[in-house]
N, C-alpha and C. Protein backbone atom coordinates (compact mmCIF):
# COMPACT_ATOMS: atom_id res chain seq x y z
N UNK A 1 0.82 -1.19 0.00
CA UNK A 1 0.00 0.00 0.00
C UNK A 1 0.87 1.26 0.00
N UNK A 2 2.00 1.17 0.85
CA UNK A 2 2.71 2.61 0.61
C UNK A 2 3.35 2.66 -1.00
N UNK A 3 3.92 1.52 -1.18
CA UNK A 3 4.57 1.81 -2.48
C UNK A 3 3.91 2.44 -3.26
N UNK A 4 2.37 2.19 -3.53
CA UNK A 4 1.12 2.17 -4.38
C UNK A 4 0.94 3.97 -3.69
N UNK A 5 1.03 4.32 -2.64
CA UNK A 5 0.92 5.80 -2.46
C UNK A 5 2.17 6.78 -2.77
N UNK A 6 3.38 6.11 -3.02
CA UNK A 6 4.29 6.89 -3.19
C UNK A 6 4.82 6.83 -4.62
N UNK A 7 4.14 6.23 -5.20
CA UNK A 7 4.47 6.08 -6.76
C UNK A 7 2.98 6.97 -7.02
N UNK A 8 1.94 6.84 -6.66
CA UNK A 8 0.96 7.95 -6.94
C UNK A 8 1.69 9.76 -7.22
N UNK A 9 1.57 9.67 -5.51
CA UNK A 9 2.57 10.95 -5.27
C UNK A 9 3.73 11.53 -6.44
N UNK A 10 4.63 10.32 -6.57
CA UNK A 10 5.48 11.28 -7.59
C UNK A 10 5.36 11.17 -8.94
N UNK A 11 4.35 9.84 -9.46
CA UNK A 11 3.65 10.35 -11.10
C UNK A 11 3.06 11.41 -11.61
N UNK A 12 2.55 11.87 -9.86
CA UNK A 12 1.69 13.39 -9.92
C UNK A 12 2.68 14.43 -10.19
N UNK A 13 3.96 14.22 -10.08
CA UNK A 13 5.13 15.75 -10.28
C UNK A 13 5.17 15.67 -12.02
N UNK A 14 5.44 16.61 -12.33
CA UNK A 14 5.45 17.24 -13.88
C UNK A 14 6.68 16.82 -14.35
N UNK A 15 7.84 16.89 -13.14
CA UNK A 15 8.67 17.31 -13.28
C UNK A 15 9.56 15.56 -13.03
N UNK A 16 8.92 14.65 -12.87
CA UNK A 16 9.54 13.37 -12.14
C UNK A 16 8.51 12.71 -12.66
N UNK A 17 9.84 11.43 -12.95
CA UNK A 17 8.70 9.46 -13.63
C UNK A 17 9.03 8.71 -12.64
N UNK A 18 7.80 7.66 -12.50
CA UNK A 18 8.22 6.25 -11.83
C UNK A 18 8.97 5.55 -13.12
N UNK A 19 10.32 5.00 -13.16
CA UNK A 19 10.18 4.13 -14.02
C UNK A 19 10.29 2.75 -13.75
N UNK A 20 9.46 2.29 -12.87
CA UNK A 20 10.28 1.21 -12.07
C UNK A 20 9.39 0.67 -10.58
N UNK A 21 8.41 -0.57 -10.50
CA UNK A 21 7.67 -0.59 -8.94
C UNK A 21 8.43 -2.23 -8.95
N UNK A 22 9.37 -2.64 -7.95
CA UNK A 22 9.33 -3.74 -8.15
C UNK A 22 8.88 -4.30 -6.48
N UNK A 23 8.45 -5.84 -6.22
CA UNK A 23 7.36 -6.21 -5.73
C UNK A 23 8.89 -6.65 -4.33
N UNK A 24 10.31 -7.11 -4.97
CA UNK A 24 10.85 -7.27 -3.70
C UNK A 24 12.25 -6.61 -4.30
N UNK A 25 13.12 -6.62 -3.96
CA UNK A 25 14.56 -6.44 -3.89
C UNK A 25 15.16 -6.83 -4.88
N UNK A 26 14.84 -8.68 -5.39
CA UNK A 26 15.60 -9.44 -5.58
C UNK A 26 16.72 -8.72 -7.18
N UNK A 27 15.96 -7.69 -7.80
CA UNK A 27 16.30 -7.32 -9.11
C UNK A 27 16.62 -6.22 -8.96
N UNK A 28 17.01 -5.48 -7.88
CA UNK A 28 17.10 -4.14 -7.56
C UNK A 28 18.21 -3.78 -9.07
N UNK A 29 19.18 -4.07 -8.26
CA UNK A 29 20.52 -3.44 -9.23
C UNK A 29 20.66 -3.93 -10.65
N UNK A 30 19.66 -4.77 -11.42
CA UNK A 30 19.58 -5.01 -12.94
C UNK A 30 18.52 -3.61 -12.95
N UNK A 31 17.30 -3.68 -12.60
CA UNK A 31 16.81 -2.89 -12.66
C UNK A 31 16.83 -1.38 -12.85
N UNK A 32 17.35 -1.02 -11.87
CA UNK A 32 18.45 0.22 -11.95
C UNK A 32 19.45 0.71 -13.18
N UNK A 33 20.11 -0.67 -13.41
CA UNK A 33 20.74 -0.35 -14.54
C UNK A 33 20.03 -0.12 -15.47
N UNK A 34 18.69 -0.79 -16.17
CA UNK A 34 18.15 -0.95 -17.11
C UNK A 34 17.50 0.54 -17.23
N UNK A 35 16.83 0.76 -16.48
CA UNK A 35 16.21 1.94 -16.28
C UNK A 35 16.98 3.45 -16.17
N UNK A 36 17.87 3.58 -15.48
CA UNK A 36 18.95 4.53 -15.49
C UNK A 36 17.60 5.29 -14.52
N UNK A 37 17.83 4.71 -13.08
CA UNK A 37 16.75 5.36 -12.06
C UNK A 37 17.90 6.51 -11.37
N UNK A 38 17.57 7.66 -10.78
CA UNK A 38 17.94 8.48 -9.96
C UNK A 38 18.17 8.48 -8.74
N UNK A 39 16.76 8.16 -8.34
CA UNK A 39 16.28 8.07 -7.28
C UNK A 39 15.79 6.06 -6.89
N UNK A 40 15.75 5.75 -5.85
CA UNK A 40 15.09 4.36 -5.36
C UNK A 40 14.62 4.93 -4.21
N UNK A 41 13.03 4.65 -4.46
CA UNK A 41 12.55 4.86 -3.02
C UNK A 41 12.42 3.47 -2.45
N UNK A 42 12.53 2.95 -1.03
CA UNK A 42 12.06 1.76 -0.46
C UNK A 42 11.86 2.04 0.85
N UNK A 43 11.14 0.88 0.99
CA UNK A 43 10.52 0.54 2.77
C UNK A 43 12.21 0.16 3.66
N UNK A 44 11.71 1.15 4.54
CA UNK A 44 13.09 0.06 5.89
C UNK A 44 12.79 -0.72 6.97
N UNK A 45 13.07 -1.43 7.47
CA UNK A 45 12.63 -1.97 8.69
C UNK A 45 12.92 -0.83 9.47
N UNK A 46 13.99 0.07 9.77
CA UNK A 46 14.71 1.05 10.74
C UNK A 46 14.97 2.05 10.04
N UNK A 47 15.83 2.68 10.50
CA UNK A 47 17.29 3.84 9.81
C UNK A 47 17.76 3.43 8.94
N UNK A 48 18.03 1.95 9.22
CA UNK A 48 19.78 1.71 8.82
C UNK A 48 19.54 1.05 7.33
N UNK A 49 20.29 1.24 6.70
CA UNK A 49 21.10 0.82 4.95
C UNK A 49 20.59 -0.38 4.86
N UNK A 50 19.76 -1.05 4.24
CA UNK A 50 19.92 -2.30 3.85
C UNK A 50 21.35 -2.90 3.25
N UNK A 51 21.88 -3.91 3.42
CA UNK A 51 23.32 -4.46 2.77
C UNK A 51 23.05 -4.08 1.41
N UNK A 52 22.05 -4.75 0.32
CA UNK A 52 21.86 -4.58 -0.29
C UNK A 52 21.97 -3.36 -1.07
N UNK A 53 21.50 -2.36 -1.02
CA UNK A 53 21.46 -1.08 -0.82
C UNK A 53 22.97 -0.53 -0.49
N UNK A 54 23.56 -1.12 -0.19
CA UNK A 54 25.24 -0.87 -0.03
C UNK A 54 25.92 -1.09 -1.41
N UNK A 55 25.58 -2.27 -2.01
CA UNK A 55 26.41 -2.73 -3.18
C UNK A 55 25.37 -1.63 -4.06
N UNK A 56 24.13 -1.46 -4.38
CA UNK A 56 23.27 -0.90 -5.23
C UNK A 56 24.28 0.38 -4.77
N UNK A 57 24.43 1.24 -3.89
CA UNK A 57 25.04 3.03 -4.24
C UNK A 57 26.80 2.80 -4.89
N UNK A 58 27.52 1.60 -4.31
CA UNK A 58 28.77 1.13 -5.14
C UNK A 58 28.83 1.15 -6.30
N UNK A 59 27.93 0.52 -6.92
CA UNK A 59 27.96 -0.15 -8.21
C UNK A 59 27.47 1.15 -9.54
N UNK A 60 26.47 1.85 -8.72
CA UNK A 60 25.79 3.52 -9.05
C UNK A 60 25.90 4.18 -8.44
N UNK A 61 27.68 4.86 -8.51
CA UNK A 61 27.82 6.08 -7.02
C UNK A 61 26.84 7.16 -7.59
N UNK A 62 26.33 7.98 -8.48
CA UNK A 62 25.07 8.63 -8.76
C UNK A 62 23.58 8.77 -7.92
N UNK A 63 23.36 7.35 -7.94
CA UNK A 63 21.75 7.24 -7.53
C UNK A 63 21.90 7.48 -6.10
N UNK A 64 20.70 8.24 -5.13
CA UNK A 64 20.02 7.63 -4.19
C UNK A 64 19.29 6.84 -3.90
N UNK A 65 19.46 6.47 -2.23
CA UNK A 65 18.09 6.20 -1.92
C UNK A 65 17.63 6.52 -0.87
N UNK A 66 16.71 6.49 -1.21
CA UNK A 66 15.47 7.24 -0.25
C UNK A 66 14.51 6.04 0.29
N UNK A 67 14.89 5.95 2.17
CA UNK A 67 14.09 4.89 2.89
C UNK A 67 12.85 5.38 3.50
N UNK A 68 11.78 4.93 3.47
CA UNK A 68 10.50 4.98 4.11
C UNK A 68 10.52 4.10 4.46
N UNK A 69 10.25 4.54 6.45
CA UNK A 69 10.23 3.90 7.51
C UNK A 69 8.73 2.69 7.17
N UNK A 70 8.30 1.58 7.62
CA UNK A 70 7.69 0.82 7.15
C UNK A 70 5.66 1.67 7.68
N UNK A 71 6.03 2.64 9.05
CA UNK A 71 4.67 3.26 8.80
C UNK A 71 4.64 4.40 8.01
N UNK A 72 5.77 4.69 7.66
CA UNK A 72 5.38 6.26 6.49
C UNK A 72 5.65 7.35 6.71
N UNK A 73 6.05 7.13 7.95
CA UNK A 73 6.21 8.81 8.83
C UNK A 73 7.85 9.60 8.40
N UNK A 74 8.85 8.41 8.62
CA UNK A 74 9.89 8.82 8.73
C UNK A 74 10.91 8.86 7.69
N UNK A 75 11.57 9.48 6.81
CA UNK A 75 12.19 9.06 5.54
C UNK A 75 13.74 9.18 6.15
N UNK A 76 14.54 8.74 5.29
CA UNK A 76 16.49 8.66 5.75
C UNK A 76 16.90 8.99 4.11
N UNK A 77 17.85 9.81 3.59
CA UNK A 77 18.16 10.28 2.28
C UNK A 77 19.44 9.56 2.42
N UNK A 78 20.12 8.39 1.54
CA UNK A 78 21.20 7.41 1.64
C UNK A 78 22.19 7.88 0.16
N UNK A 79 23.20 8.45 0.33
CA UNK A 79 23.84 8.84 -1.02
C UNK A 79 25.75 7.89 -0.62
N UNK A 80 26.16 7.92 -1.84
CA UNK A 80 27.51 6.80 -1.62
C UNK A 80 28.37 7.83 -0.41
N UNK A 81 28.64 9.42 -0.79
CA UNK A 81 29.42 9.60 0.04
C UNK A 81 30.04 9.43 1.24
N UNK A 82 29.55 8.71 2.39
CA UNK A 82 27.98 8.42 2.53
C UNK A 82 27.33 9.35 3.10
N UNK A 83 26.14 9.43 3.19
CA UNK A 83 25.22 10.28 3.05
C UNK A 83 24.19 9.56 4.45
N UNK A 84 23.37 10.21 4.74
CA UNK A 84 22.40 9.78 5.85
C UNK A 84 21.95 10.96 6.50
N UNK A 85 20.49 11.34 5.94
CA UNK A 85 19.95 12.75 6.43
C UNK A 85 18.65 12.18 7.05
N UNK A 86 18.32 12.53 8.22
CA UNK A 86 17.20 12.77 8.37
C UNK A 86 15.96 13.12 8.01
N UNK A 87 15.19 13.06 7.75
CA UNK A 87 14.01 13.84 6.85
C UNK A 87 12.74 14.14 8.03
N UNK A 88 13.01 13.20 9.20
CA UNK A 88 12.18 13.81 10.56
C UNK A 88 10.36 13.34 9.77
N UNK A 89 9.63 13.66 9.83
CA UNK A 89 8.13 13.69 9.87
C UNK A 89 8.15 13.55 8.22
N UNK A 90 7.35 12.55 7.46
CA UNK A 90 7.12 12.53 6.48
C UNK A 90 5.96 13.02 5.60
N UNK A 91 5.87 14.03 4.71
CA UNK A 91 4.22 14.03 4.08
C UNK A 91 4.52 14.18 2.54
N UNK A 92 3.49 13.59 1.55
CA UNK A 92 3.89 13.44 0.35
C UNK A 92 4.85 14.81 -0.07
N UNK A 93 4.42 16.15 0.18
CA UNK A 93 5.02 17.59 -0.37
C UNK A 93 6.57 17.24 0.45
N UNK A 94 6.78 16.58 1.02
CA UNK A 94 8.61 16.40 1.71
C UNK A 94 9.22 15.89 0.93
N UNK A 95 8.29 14.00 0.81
CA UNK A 95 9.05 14.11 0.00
C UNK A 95 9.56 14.12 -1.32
N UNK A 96 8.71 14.95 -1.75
CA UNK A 96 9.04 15.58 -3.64
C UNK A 96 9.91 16.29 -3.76
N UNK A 97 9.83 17.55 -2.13
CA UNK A 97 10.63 18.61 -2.23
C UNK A 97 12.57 17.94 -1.91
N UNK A 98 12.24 16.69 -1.39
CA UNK A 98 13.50 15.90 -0.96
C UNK A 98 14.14 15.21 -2.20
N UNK A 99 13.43 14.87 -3.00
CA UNK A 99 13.77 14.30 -4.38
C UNK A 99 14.52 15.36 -4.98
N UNK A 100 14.04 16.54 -5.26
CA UNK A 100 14.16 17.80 -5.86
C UNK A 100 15.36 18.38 -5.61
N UNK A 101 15.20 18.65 -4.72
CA UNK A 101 16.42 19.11 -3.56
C UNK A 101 17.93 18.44 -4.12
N UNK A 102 17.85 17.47 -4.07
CA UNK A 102 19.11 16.29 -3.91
C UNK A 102 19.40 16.59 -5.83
N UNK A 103 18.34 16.24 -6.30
CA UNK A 103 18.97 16.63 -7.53
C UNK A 103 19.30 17.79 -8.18
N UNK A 104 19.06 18.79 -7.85
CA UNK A 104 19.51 19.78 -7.79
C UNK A 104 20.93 20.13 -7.05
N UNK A 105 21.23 19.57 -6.24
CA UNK A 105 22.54 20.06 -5.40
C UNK A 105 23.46 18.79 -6.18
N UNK A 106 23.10 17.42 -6.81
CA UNK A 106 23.79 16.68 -7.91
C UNK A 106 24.13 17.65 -8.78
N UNK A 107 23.41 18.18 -9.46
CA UNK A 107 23.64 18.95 -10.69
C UNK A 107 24.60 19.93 -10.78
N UNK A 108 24.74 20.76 -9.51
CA UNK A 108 25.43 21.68 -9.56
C UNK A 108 26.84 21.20 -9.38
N UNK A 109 26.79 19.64 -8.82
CA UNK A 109 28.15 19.55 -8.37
C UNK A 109 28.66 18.71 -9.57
N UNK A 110 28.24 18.41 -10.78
CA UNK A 110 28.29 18.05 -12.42
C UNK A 110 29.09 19.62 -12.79
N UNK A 111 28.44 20.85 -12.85
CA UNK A 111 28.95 21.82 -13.58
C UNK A 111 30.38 22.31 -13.17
């Protein structure tokens, strides 16, 4: 059900695509490649990095990811440097403006 609300949420931006809902993990990093994703949003049990999710920012120092806590409230922004932000209280307008954000401060650090 969250996935199904957070792929709503950002089909609704003008400006951002889903290209990509997959049902578990197991294809994460083909996937990724295939798609040339930016962003990965996923569920966490906690805070912390899935392993998985370790080799996926290695393999694509580029992409994030972005964890939603398993009730929805809480997001963690995961980048290779490594990265680990808080996002505190979650509501769909966070996190678009959190997507946004991150790629934008990518971009600038391209020019």
């Amino acid at each position: 059900m969250l996935c199904d609300i957070l792929a709503d949420v950002l089909s609704a931006e003008p400006d951002m695509e889903v290209v990509g809902v997959l049902s578990s993990r197991g294809k994460l990093r083909a996937t990724v490649a295939e798609t040339r994703a930016d962003v990965v949003v996923l569920a966490l049990q906690d805070s912390r990095l899935p392993e998985d999710c370790g080799r996926l920012l290695r393999a694509h120092p580029r992409i994030r990811v972005l964890g939603v806590t398993s009730e929805g409230r809480r997001g963690f922004l995961f980048g290779l440097r490594p990265l680990k932000a808080s996002l505190g209280e979650l509501s769909p307008q966070r996190l678009v403006n959190t997507i946004r954000t991150t790629d934008r401060m990518q971009a600038k650090q391209l020019q």
